[in-house]
N, C-alpha and C. Protein backbone atom coordinates (compact mmCIF):
# COMPACT_ATOMS: atom_id res chain seq x y z
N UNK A 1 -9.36 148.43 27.03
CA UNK A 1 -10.03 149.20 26.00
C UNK A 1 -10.47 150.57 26.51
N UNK A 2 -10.35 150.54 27.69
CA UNK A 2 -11.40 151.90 28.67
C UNK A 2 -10.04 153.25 27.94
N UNK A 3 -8.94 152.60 27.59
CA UNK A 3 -8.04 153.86 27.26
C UNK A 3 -8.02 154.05 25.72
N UNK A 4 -8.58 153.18 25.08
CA UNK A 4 -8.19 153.55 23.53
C UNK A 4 -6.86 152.52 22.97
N UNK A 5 -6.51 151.38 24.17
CA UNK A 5 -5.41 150.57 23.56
C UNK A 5 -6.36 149.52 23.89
N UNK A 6 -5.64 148.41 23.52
CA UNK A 6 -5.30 147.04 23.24
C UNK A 6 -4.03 146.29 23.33
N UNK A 7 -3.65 145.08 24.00
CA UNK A 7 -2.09 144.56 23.81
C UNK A 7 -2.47 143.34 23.94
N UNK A 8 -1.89 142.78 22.86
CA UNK A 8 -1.74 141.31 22.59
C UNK A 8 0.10 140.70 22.32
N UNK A 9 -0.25 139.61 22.86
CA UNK A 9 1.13 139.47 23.02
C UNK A 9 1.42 137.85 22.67
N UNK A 10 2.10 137.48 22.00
CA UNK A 10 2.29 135.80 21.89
C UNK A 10 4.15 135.13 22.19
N UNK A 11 3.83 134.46 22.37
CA UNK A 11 5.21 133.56 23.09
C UNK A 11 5.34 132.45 21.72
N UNK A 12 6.80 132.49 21.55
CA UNK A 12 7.17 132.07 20.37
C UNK A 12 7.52 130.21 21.24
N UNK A 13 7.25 129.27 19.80
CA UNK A 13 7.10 128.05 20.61
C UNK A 13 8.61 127.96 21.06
N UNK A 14 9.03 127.48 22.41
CA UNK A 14 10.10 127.23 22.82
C UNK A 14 10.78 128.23 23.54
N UNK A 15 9.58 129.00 23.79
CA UNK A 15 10.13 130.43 24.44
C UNK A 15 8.87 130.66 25.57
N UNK A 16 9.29 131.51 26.59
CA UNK A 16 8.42 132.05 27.69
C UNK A 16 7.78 130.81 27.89
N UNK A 17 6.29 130.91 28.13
CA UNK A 17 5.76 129.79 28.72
C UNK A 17 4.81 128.54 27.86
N UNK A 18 5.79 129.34 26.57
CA UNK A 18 5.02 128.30 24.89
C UNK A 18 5.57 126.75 25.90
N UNK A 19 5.01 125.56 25.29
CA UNK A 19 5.30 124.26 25.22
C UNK A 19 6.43 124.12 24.07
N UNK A 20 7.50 123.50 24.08
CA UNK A 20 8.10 123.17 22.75
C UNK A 20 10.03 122.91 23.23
N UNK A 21 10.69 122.61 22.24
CA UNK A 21 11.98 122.19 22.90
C UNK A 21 12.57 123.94 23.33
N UNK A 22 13.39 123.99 24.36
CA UNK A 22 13.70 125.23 25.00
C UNK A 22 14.79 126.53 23.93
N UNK A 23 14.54 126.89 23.93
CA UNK A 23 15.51 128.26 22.26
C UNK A 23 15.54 127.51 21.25
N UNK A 24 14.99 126.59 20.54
CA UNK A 24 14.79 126.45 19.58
C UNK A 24 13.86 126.94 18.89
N UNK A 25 14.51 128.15 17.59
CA UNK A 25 13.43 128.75 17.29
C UNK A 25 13.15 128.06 14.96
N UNK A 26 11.91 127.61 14.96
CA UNK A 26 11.58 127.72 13.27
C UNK A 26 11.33 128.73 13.30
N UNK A 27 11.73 130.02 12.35
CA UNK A 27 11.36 130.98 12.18
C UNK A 27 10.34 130.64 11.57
N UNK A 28 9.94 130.45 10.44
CA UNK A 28 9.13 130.41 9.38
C UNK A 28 7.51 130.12 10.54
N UNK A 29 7.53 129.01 10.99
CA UNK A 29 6.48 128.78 11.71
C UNK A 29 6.31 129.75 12.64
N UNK A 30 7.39 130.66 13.52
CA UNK A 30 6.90 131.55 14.35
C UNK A 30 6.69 132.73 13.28
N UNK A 31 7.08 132.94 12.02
CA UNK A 31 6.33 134.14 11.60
C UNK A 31 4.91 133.62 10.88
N UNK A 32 4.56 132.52 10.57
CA UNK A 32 3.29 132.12 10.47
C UNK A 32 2.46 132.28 11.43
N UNK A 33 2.89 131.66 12.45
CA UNK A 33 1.59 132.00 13.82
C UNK A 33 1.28 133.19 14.45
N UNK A 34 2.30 134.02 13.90
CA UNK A 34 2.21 135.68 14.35
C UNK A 34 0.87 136.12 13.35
N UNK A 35 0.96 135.61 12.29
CA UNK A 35 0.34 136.07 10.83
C UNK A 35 -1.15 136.00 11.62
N UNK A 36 -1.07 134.74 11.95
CA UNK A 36 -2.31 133.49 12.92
C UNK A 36 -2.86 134.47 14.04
N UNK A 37 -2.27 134.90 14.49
CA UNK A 37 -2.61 136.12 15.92
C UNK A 37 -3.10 136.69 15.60
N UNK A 38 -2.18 137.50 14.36
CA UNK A 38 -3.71 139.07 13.82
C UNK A 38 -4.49 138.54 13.28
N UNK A 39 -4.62 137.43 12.56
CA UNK A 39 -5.97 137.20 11.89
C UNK A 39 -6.81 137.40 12.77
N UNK A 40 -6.45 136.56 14.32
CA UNK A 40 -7.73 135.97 14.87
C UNK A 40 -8.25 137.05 15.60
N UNK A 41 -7.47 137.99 15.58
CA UNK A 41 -7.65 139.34 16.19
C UNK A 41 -8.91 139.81 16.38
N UNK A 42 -10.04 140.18 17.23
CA UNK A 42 -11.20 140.79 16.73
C UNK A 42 -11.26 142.17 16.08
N UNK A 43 -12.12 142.49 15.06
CA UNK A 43 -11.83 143.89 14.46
C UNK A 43 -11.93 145.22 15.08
N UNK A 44 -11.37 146.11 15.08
CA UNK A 44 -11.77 146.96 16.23
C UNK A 44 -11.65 148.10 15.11
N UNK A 45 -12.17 149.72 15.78
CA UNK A 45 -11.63 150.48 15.05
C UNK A 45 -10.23 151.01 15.68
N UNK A 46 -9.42 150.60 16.07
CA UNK A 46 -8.39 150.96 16.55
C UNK A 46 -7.14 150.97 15.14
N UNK A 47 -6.24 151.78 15.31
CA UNK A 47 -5.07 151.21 14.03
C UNK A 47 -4.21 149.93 14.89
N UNK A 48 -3.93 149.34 13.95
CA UNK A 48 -2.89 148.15 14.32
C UNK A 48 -1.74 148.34 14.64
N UNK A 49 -0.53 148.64 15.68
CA UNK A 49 0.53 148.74 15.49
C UNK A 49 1.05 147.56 16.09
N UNK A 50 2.14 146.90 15.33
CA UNK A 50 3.22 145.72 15.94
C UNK A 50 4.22 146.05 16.15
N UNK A 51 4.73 145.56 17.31
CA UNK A 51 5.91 146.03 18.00
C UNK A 51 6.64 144.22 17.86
N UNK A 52 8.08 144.80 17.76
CA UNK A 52 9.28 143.16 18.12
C UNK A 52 10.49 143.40 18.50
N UNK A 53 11.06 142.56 19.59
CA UNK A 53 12.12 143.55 20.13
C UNK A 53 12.97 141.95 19.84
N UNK A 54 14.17 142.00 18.89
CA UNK A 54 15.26 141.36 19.18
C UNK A 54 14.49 140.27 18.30
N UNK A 55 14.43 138.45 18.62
CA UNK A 55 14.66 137.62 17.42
C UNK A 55 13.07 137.83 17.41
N UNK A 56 11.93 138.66 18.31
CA UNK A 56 10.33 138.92 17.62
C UNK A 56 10.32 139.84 16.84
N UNK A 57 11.64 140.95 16.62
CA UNK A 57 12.00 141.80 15.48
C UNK A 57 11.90 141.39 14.26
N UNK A 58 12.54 140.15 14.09
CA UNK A 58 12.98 139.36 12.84
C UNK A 58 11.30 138.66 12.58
N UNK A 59 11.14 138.13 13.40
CA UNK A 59 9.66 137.33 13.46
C UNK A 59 8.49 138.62 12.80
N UNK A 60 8.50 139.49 13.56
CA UNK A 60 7.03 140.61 13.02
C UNK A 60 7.96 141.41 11.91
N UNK A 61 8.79 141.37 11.74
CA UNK A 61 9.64 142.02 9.85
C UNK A 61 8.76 140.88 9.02
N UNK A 62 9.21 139.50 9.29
CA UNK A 62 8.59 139.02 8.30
C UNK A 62 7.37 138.39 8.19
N UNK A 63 6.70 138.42 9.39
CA UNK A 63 5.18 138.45 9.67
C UNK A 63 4.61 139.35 8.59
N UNK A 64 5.00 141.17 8.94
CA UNK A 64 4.65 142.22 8.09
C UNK A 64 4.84 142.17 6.49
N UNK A 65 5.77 141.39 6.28
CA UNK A 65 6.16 141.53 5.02
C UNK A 65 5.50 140.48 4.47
N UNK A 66 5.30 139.22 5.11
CA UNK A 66 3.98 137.97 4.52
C UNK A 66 2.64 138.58 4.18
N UNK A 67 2.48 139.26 5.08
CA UNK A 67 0.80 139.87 5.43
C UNK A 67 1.12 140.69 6.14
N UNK A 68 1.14 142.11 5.28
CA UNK A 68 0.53 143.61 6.24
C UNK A 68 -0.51 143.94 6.26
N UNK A 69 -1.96 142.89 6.13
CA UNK A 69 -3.11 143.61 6.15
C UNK A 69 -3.18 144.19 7.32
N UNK A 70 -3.85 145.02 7.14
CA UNK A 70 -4.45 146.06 8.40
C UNK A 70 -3.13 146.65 9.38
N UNK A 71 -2.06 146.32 8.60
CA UNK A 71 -0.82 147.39 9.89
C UNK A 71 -0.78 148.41 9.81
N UNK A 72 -1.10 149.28 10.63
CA UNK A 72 -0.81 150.59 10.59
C UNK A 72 0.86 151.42 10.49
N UNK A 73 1.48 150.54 11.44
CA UNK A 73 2.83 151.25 11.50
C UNK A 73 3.76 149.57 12.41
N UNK A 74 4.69 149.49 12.45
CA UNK A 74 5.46 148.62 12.76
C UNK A 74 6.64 149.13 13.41
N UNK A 75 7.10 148.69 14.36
CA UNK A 75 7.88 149.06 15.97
C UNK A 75 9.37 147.71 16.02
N UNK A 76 10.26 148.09 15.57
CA UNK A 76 11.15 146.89 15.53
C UNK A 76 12.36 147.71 16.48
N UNK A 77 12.19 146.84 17.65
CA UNK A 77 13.47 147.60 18.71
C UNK A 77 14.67 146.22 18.56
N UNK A 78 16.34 146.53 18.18
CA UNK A 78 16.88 145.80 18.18
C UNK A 78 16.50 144.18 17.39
N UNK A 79 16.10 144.75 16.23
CA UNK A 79 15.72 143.07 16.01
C UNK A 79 17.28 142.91 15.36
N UNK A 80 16.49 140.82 15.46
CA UNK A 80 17.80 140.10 14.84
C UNK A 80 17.76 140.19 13.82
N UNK A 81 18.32 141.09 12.40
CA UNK A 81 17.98 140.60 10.99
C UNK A 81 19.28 140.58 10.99
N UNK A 82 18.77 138.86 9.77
CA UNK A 82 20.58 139.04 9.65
C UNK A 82 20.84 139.78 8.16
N UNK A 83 22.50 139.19 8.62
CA UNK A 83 22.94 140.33 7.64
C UNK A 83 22.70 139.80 5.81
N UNK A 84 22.64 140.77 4.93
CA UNK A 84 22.86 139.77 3.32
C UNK A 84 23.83 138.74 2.99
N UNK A 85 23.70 137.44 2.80
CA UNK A 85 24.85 136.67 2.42
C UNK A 85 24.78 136.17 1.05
N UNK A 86 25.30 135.82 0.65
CA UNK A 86 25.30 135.59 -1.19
C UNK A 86 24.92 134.93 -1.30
N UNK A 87 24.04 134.15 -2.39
CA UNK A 87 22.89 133.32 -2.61
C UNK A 87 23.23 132.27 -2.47
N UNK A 88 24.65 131.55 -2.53
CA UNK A 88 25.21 130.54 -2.46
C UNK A 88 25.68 129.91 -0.97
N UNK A 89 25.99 131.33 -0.31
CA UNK A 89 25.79 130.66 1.30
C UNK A 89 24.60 130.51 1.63
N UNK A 90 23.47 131.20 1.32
CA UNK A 90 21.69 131.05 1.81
C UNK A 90 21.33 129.53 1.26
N UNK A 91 21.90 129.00 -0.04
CA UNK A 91 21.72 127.74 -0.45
C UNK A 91 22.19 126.90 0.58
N UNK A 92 23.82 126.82 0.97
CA UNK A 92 24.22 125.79 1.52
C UNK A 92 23.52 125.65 3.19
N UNK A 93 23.35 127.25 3.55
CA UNK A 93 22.57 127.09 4.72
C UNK A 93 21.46 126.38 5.04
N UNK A 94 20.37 127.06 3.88
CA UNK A 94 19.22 125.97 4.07
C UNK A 94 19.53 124.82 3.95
N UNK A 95 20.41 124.19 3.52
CA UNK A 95 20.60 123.14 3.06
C UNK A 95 20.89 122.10 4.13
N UNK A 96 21.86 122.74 4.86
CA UNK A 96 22.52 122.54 6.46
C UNK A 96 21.12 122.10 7.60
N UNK A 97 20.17 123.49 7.23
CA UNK A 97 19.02 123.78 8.45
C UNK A 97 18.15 122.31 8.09
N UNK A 98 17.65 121.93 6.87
CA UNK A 98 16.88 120.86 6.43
C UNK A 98 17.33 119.82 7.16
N UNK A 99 18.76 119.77 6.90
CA UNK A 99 19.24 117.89 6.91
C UNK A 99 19.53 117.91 8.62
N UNK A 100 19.82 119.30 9.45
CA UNK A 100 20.07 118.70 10.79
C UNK A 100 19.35 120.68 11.65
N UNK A 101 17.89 120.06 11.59
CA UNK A 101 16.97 121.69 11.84
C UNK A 101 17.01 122.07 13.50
N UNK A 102 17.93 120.71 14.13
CA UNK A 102 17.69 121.10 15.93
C UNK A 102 19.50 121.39 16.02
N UNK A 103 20.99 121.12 14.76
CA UNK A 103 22.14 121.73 15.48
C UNK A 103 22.10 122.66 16.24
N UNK A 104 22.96 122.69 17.07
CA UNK A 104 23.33 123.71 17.77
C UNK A 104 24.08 125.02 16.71
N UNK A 105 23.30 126.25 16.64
CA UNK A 105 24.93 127.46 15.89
C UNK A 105 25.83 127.27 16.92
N UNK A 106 27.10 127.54 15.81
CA UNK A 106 28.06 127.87 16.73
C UNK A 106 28.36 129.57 17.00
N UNK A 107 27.65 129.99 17.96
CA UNK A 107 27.89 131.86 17.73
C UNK A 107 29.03 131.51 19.24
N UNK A 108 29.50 132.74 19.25
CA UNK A 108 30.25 132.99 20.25
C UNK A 108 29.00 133.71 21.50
N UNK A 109 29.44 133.44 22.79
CA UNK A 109 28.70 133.91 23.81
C UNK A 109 28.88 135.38 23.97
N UNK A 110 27.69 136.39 23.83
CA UNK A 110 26.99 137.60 24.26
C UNK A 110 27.87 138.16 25.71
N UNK A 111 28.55 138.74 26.12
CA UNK A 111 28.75 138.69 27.63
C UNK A 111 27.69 139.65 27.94
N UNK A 112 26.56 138.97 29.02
CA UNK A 112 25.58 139.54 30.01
C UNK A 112 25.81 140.85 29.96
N UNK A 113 26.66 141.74 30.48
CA UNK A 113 26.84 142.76 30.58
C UNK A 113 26.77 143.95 28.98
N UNK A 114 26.31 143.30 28.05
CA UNK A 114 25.90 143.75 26.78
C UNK A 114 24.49 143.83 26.28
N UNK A 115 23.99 142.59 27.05
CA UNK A 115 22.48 142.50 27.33
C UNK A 115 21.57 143.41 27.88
N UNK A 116 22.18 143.67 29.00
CA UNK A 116 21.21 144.78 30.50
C UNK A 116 22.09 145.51 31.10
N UNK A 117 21.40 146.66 31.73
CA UNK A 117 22.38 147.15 32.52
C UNK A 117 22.34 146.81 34.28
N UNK A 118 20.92 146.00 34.16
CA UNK A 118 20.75 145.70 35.17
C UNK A 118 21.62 144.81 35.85
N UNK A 119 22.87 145.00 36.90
CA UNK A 119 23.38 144.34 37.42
C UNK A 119 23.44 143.33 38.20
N UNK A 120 22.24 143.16 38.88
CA UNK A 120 21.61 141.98 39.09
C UNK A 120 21.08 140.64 38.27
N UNK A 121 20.70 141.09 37.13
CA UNK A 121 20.60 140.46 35.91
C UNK A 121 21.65 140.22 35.30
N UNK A 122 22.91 140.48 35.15
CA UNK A 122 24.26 140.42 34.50
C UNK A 122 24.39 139.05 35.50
N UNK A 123 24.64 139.52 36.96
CA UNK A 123 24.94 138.49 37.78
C UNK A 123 24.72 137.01 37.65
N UNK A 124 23.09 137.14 37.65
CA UNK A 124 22.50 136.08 37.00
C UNK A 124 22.43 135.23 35.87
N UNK A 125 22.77 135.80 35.21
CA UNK A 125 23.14 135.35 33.76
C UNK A 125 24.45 134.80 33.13
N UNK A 126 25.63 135.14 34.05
CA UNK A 126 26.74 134.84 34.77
C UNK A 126 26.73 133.55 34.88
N UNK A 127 26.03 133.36 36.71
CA UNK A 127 25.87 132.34 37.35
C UNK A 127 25.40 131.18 36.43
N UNK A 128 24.24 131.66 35.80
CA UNK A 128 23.21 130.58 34.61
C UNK A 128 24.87 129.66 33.66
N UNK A 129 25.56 130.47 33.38
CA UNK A 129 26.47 129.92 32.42
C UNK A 129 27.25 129.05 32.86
């Protein structure tokens, strides 16, 4: 606070050092508990800004869009939004997510080297596979 900021930060369940099954993400519940964060927020006079980089992009889009009380401005680096699909694939999807909510997608694999440029990190991420 001695500078005029604040940073709060939350770990989505199944991610970083949350408890929960490992990349499995409910959206809906991680943009609820985001909602849950600023509430519990203490009031400050500071403005609010939220930042989300990648699938916390998608998470604080629709955090903001549930409840923008008190946002000042919103910071979305690389989020995941997906793309529009016709109401009839969003049907059969949910439909899919209900009856089996832990499948695996089938996406094709990211190659590391699209991720970072850090080459040490490519390496690693490599090896991980």
């Amino acid at each position: 606070m001695s500078r005029g900021i604040e940073v709060w930060a939350m770990d989505m369940l199944g991610h970083g050092r949350s408890p929960g099954r490992r990349g499995v993400v409910d959206v809906r519940r991680a943009v609820a508990d985001h909602v849950a964060v600023r509430r519990a927020m203490p009031a400050r006079a500071l403005p609010l800004l939220v930042l989300g980089h990648s699938l916390g992009g998608l998470v604080t889009a629709g955090s903001v869009s549930a409840d923008g009380t008190g946002v000042r401005g919103t910071v979305l680096l690389a989020p995941a939004l997906p793309p529009a699909l016709p109401s009839s694939v969003r049907t059969l999807l949910g439909a899919a997510a209900r009856l089996l909510p832990a499948a695996p997608a089938p996406l094709p694999a990211t190659p590391a080297s699209e991720l970072t440029r850090r080459q040490d990190m490519v390496r690693q991420a490599e090896q991980a596979r």
